[in-house]
N, C-alpha and C. Protein backbone atom coordinates (compact mmCIF):
# COMPACT_ATOMS: atom_id res chain seq x y z
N UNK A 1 0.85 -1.17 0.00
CA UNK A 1 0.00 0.00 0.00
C UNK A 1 0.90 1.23 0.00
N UNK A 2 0.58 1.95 -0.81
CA UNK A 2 1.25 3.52 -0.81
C UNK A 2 1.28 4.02 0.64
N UNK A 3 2.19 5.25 0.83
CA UNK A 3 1.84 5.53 1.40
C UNK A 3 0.92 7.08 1.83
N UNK A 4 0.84 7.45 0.50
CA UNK A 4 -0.45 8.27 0.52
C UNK A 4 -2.08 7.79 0.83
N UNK A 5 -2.06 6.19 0.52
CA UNK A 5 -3.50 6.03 0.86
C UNK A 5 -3.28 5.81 2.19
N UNK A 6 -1.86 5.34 2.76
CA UNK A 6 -2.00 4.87 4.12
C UNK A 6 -2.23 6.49 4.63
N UNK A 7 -1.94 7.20 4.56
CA UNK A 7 -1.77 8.54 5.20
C UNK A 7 -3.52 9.09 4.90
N UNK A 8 -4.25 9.07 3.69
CA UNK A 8 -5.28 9.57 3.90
C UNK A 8 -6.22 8.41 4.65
N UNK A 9 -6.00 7.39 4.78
CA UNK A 9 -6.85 6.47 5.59
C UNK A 9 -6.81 7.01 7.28
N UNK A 10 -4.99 7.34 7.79
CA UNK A 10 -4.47 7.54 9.05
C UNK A 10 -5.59 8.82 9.34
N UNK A 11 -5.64 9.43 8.34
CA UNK A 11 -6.57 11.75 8.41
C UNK A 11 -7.79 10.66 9.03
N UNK A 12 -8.69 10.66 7.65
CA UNK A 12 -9.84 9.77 7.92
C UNK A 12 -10.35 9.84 9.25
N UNK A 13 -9.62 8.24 9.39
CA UNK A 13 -10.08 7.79 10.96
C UNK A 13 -9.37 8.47 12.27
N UNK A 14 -8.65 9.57 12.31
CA UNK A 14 -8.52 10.46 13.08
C UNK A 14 -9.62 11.59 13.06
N UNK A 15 -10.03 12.04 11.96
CA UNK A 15 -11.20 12.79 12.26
C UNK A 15 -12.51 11.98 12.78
N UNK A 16 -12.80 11.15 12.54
CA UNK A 16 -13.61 10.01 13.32
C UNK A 16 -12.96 10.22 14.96
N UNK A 17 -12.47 9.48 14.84
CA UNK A 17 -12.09 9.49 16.35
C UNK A 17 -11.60 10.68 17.18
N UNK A 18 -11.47 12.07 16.45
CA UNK A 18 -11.33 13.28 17.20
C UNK A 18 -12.79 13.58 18.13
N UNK A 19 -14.25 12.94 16.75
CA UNK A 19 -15.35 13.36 17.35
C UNK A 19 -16.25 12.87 18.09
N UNK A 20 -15.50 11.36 18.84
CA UNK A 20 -15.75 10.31 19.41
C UNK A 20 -15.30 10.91 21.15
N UNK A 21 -16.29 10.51 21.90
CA UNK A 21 -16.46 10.60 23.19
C UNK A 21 -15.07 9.40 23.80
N UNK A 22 -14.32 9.67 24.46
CA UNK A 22 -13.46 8.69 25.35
C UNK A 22 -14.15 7.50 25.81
N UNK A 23 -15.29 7.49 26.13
CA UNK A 23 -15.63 5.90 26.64
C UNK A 23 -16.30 4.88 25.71
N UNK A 24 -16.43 5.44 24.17
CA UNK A 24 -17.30 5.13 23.30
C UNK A 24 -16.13 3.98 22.94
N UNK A 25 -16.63 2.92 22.28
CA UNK A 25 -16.08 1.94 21.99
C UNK A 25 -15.20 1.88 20.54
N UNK A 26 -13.86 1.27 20.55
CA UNK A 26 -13.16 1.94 19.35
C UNK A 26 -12.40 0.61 18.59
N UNK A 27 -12.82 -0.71 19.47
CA UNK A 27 -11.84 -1.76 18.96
C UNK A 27 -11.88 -2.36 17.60
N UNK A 28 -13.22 -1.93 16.88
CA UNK A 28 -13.48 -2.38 15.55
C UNK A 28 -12.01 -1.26 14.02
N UNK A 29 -11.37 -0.18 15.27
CA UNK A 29 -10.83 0.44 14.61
C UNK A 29 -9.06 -0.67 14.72
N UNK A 30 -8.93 -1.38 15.19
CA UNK A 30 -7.76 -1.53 16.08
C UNK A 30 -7.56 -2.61 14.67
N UNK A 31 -7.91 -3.69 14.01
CA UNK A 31 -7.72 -4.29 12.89
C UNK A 31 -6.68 -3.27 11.56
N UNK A 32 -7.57 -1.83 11.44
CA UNK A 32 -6.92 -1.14 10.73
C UNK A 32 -5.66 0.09 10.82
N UNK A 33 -5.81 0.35 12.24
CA UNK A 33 -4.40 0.54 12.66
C UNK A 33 -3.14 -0.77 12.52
N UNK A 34 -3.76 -1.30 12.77
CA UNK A 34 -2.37 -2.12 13.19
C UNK A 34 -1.96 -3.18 11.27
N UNK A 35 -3.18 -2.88 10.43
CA UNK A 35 -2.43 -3.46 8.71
C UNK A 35 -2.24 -1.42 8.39
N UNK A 36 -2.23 -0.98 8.75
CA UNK A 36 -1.64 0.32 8.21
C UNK A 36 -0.72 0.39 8.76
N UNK A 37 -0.17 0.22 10.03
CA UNK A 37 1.06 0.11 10.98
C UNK A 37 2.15 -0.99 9.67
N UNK A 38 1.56 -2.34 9.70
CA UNK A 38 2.77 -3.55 9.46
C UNK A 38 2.96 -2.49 7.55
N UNK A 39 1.73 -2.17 7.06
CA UNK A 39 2.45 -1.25 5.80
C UNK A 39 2.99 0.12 5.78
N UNK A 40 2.97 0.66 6.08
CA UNK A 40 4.10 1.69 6.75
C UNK A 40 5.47 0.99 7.26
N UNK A 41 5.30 -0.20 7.73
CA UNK A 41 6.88 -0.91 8.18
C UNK A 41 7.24 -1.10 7.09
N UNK A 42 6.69 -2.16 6.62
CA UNK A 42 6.81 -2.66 4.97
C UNK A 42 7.72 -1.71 4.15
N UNK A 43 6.85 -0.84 4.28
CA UNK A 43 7.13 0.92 3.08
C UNK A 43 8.88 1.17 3.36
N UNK A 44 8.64 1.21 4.88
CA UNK A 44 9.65 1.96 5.46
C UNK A 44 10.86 1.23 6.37
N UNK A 45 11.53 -0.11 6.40
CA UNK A 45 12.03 -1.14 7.30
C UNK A 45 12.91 -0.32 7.71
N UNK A 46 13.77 0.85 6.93
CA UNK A 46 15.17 1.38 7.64
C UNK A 46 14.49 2.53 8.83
N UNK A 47 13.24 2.66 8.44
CA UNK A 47 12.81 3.75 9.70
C UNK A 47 12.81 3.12 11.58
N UNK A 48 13.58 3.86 11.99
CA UNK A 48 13.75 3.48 13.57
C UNK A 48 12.28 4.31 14.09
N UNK A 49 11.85 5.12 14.04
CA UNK A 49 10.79 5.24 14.46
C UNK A 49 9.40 4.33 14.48
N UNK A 50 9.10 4.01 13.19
CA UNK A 50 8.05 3.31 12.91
C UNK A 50 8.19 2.06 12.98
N UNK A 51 9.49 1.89 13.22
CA UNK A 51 9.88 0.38 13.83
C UNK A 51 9.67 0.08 15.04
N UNK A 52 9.60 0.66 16.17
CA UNK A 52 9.63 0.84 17.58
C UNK A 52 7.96 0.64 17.58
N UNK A 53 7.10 1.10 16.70
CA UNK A 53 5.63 1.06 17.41
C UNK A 53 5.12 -0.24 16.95
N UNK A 54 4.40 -0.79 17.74
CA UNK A 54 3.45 -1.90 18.15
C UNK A 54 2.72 -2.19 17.51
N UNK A 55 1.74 -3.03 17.14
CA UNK A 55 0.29 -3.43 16.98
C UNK A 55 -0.23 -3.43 18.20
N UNK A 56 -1.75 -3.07 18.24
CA UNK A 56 -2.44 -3.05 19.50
C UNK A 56 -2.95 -4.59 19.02
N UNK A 57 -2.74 -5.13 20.22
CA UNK A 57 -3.43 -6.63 20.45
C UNK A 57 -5.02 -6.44 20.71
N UNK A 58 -5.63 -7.18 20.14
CA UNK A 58 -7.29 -7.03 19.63
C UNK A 58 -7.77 -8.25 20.51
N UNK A 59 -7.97 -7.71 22.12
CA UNK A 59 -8.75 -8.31 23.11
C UNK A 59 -10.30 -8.63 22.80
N UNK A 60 -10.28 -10.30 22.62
CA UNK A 60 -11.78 -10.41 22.19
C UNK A 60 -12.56 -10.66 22.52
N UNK A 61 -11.84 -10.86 24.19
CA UNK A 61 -13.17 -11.64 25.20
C UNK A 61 -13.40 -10.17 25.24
N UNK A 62 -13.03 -8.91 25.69
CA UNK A 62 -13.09 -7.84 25.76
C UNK A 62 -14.09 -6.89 24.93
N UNK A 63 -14.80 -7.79 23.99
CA UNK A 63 -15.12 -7.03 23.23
C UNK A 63 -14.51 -6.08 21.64
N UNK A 64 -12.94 -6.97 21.59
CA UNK A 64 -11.90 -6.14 20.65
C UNK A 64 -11.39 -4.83 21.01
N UNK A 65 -11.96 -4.62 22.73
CA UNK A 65 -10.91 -3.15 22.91
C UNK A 65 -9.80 -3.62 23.31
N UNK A 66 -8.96 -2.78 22.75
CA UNK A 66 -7.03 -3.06 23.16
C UNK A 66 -6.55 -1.54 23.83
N UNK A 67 -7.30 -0.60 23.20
CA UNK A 67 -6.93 0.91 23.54
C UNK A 67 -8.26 1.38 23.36
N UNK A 68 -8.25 2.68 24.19
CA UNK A 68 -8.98 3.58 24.16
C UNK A 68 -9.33 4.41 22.58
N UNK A 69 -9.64 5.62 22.65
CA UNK A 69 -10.51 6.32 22.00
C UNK A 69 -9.12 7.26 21.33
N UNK A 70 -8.57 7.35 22.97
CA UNK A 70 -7.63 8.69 22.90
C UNK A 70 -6.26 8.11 22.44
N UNK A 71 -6.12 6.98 22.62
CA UNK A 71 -4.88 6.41 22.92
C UNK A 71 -4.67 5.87 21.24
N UNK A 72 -5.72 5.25 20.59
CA UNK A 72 -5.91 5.52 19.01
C UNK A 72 -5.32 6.64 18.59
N UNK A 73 -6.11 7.41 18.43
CA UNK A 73 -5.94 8.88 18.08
C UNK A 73 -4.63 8.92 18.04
N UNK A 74 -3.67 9.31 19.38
CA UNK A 74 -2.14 9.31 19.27
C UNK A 74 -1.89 8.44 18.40
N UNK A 75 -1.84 7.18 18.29
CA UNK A 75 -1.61 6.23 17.76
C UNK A 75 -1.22 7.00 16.12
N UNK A 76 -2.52 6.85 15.78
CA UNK A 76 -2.72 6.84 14.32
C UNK A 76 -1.94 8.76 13.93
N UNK A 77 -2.38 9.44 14.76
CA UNK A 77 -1.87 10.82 14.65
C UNK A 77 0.01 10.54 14.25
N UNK A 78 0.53 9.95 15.47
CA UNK A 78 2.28 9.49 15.32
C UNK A 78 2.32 9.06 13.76
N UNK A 79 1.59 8.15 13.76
CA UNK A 79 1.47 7.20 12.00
C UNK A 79 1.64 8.20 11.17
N UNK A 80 0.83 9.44 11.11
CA UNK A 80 0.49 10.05 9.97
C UNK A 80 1.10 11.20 9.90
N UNK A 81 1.99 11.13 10.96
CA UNK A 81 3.10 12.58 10.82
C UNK A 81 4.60 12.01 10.75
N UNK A 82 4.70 9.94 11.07
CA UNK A 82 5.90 9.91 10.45
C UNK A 82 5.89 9.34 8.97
N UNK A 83 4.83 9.06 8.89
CA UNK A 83 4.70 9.07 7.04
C UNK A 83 4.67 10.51 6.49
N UNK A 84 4.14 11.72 7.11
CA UNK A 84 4.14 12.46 6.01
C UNK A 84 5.47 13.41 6.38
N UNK A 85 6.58 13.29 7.26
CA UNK A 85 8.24 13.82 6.98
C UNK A 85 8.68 12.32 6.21
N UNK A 86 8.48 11.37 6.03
CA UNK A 86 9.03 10.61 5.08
C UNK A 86 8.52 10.95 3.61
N UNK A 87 7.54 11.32 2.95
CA UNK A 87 7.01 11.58 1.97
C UNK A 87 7.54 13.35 1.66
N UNK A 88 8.05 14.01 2.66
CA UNK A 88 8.55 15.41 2.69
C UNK A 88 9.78 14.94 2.25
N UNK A 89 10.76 13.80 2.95
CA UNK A 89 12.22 14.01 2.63
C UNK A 89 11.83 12.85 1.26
N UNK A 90 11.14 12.15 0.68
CA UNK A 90 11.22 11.82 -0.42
C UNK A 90 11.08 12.87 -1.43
N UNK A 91 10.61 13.90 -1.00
CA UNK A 91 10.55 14.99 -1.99
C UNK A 91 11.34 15.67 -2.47
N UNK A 92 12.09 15.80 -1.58
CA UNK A 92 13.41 17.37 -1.42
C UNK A 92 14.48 16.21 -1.79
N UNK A 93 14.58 15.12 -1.67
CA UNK A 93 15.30 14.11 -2.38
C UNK A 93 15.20 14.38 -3.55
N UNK A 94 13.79 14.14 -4.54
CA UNK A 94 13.65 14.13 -5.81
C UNK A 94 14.09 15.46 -5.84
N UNK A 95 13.47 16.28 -5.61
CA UNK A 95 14.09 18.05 -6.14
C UNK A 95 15.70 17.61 -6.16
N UNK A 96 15.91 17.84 -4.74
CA UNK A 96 17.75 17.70 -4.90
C UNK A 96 18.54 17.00 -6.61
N UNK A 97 17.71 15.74 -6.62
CA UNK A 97 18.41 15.32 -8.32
C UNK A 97 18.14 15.89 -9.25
N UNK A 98 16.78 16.53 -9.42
CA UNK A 98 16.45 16.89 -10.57
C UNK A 98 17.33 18.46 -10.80
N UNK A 99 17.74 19.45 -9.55
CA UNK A 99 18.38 20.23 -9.60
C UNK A 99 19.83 20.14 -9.92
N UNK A 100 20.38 18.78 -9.92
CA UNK A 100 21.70 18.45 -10.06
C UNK A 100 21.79 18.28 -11.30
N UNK A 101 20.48 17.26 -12.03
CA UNK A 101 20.72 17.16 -14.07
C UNK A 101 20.88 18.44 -14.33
């Protein structure tokens, strides 16, 4: 997966979950954090950042909550601001060559 769709999927369901109450239930989201997480690794294996974060484990006697409302949110927010300085320095990369031909 690109990582522009991963990044407009990460907006998405952050605006969802900005307008979501803290006790409201969020584990049906926790499946798609965590295949946008392993593709972003995928994308990115030399990144030490996005290497360090987790999958939330999808508690099912629980109902599938693993995290909160808020704790998402960070989640996916981290996701979508270290994909988009990776998609910034892929840029100024490309400029940099094309200014060198």
């Amino acid at each position: 997966m690109k990582d522009e769709v991963i990044l407009r999927i990460a907006d998405e369901t952050c605006q969802v979950l900005k307008r979501m109450e803290f006790f409201e239930p969020c584990g049906y989201v926790l499946p798609t954090y965590n295949a946008l997480l392993q593709a972003a690794k995928s994308n990115h294996p030399e990144d030490p950042f996005l290497q360090t974060l987790s999958p939330i484990p999808v508690d099912s006697a629980n109902g599938g909550e693993g995290a909160g409302v808020r704790q998402l949110h960070i989640l996916m927010t981290q996701l979508r601001i270290a994909l988009e300085a990776k998609l910034e320095e892929s840029r100024a990369g490309s400029r940099a060559v094309r200014d060198e031909s």
